[in-house]
Protein backbone atom coordinates (compact mmCIF):
# COMPACT_ATOMS: atom_id res chain seq x y z
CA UNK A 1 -105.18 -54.86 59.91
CA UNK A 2 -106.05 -51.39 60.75
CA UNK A 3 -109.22 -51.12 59.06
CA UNK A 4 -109.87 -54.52 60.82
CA UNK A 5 -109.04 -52.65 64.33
CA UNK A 6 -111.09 -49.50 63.61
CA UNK A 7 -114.04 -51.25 62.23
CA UNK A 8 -114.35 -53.64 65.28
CA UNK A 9 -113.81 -50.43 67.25
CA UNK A 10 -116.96 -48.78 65.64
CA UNK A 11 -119.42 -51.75 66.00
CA UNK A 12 -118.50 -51.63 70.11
CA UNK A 13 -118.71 -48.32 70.51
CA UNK A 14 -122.62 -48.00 68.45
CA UNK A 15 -123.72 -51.22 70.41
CA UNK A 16 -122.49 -49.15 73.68
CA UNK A 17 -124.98 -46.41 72.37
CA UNK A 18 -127.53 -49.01 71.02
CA UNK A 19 -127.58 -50.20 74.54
CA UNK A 20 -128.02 -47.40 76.24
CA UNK A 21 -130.96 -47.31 78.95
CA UNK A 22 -131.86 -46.57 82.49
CA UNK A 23 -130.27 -48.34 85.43
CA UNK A 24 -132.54 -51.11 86.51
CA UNK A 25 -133.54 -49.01 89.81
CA UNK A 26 -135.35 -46.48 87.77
CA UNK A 27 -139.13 -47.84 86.91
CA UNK A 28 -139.50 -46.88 83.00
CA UNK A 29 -142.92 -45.98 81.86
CA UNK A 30 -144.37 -46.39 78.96
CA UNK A 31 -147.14 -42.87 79.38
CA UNK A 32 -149.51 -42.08 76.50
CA UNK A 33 -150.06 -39.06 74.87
CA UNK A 34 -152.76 -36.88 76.03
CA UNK A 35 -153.51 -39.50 78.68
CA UNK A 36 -153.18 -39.97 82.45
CA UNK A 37 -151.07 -43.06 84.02
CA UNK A 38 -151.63 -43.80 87.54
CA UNK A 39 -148.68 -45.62 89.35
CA UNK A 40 -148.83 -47.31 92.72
CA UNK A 41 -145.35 -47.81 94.64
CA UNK A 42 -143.95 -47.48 97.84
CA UNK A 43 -140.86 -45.91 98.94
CA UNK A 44 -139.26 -49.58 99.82
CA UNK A 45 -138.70 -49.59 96.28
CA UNK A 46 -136.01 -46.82 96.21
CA UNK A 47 -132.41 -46.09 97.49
CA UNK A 48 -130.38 -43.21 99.53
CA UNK A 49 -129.39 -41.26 96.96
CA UNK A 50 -126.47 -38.45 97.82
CA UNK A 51 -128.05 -34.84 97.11
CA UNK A 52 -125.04 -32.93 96.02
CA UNK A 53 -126.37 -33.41 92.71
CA UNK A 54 -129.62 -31.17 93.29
CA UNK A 55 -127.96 -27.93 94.44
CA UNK A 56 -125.71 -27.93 91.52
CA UNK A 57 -126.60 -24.67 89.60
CA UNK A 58 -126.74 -26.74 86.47
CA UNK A 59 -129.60 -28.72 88.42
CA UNK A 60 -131.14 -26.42 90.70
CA UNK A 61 -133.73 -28.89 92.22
CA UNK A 62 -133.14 -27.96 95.91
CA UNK A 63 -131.32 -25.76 97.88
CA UNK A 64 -129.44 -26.65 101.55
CA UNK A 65 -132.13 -25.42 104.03
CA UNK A 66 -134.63 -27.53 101.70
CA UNK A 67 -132.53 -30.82 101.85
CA UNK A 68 -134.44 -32.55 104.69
CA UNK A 69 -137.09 -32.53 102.19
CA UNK A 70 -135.32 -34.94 100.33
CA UNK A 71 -133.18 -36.85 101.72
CA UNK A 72 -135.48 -39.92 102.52
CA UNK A 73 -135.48 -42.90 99.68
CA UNK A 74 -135.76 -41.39 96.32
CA UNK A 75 -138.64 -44.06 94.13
CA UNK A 76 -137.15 -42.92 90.15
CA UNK A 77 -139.32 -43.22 87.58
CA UNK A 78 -138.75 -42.12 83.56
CA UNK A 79 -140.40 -42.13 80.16
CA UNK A 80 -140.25 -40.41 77.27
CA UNK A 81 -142.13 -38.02 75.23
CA UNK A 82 -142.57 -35.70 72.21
CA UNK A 83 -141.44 -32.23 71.56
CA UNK A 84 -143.98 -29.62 73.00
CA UNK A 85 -145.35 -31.68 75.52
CA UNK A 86 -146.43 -30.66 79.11
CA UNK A 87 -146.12 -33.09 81.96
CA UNK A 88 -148.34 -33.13 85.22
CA UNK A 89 -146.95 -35.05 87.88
CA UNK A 90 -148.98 -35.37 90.92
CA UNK A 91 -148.46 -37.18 94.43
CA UNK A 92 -150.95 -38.57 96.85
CA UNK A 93 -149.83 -40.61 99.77
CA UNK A 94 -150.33 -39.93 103.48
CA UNK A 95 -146.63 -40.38 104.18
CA UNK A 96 -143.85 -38.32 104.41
CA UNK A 97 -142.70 -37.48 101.07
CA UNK A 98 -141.89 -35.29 98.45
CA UNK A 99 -141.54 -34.97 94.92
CA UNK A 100 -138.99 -33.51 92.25
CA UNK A 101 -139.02 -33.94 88.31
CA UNK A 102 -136.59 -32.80 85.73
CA UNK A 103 -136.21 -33.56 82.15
CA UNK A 104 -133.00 -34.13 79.74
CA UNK A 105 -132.38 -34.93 76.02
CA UNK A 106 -133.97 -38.18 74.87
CA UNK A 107 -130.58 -39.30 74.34
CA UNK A 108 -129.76 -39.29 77.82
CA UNK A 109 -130.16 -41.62 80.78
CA UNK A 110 -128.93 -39.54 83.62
CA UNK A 111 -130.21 -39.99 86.99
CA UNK A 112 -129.23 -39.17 90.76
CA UNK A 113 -126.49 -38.90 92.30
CA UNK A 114 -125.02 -38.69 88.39
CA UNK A 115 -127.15 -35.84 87.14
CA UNK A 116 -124.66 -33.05 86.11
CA UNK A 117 -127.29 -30.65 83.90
CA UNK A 118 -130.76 -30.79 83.08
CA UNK A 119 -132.90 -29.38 80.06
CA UNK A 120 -133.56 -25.58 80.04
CA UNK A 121 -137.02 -25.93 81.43
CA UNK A 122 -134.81 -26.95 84.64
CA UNK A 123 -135.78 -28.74 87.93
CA UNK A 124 -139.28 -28.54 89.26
CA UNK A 125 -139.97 -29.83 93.49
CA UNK A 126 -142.55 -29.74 95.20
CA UNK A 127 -142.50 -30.47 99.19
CA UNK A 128 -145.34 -29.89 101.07
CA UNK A 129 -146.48 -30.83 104.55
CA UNK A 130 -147.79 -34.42 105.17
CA UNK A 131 -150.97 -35.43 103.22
CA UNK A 132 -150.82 -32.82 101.01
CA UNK A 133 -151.13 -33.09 97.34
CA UNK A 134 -147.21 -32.50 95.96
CA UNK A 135 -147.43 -31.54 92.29
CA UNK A 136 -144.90 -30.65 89.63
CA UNK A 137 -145.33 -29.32 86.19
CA UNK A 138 -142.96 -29.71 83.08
CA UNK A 139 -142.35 -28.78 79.52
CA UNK A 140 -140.20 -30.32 76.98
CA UNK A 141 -138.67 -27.83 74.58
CA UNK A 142 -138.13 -28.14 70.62
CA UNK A 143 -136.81 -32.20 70.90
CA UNK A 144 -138.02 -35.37 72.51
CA UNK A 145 -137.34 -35.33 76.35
CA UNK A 146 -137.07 -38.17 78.88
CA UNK A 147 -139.12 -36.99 82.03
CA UNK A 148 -137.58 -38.11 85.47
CA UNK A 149 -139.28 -38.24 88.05
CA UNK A 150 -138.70 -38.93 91.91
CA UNK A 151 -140.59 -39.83 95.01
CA UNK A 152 -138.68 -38.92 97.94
CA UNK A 153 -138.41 -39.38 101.75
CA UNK A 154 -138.62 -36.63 104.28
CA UNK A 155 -136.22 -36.50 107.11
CA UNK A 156 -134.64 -40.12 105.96
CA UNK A 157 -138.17 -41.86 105.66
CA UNK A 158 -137.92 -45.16 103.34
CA UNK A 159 -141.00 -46.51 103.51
CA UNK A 160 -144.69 -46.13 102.45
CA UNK A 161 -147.14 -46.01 99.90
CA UNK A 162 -147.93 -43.48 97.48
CA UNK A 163 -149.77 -43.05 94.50
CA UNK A 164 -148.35 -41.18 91.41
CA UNK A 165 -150.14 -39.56 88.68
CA UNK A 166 -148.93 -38.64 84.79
CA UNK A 167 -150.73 -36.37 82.86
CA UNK A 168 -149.23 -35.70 79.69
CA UNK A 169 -151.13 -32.65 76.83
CA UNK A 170 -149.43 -31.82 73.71
């Protein structure tokens, strides 16, 4: 009966990590290699998101005085790549909006307001003034990464279009 118990207790708990993913807010990419991905959204698309999590010193995305920066709808987007490979995010919209971009383990799925820690390469923002061209750069370490990547409101905006590029080099 007890090796009944246990082994039922190991299939649920490696479906639970079989299963893992994204929350269904978060727009998963599927970026190329070497390759640029352009992305059309709008900010309608996102949710309030409590910023706590970005002044954590684990996180480091954003300090207090920088908040209003971000504190609009935050449009999450992820995808995955390969060791040793640098990321170019840039964003193009005449709206106010920023832009912020982190990266964790491949085994992870962590997002905002839940983001405790990020990778060692850390958080990477970018908020410029209004039709300026906000753009972040990242680098995945020695393992695969998952790349997540936010749109953001200034001063509590929630709407309007932007354009997103992904440029990924190995």
């Amino acid at each position: 009966m007890k090796s009944l118990i246990v082994t039922l207790l190991l299939i649920v708990s490696s479906w639970g990590v079989a299963t893992a993913q994204f929350p269904e807010h978060v727009k998963v990419l599927n970026v190329e290699l070497n390759k640029t991905q352009t992305i059309k959204g709008n900010l309608s698309e996102g949710r309030f998101v409590d910023l706590r999590f970005g002044m954590r010193g684990s996180v480091n995305c954003f300090t207090e005085g920088q908040k209003k920066y971000f504190n609009g709808h935050h449009r999450l987007y992820a995808f995955k790549v390969p060791a040793n490979t640098k990321v170019l995010v840039e964003l193009t919209t005449n709206n106010n909006m920023s832009l912020y971009g982190y990266m964790i383990d491949a085994k992870r799925f962590d997002v905002p307001p839940y983001l405790e820690n990020v990778s060692k390469a850390g958080c990477s923002s970018s908020a410029k003034p209004q039709g300026e061209l906000e753009r972040i750069m990242l680098k995945a370490g020695t393992t695969a990464t998952h790349v997540v990547v936010a749109v953001t409101g200034i001063e509590e905006n929630s709407t309007g279009d932007f354009t997103l590029k992904v440029t990924t080099r190995q």
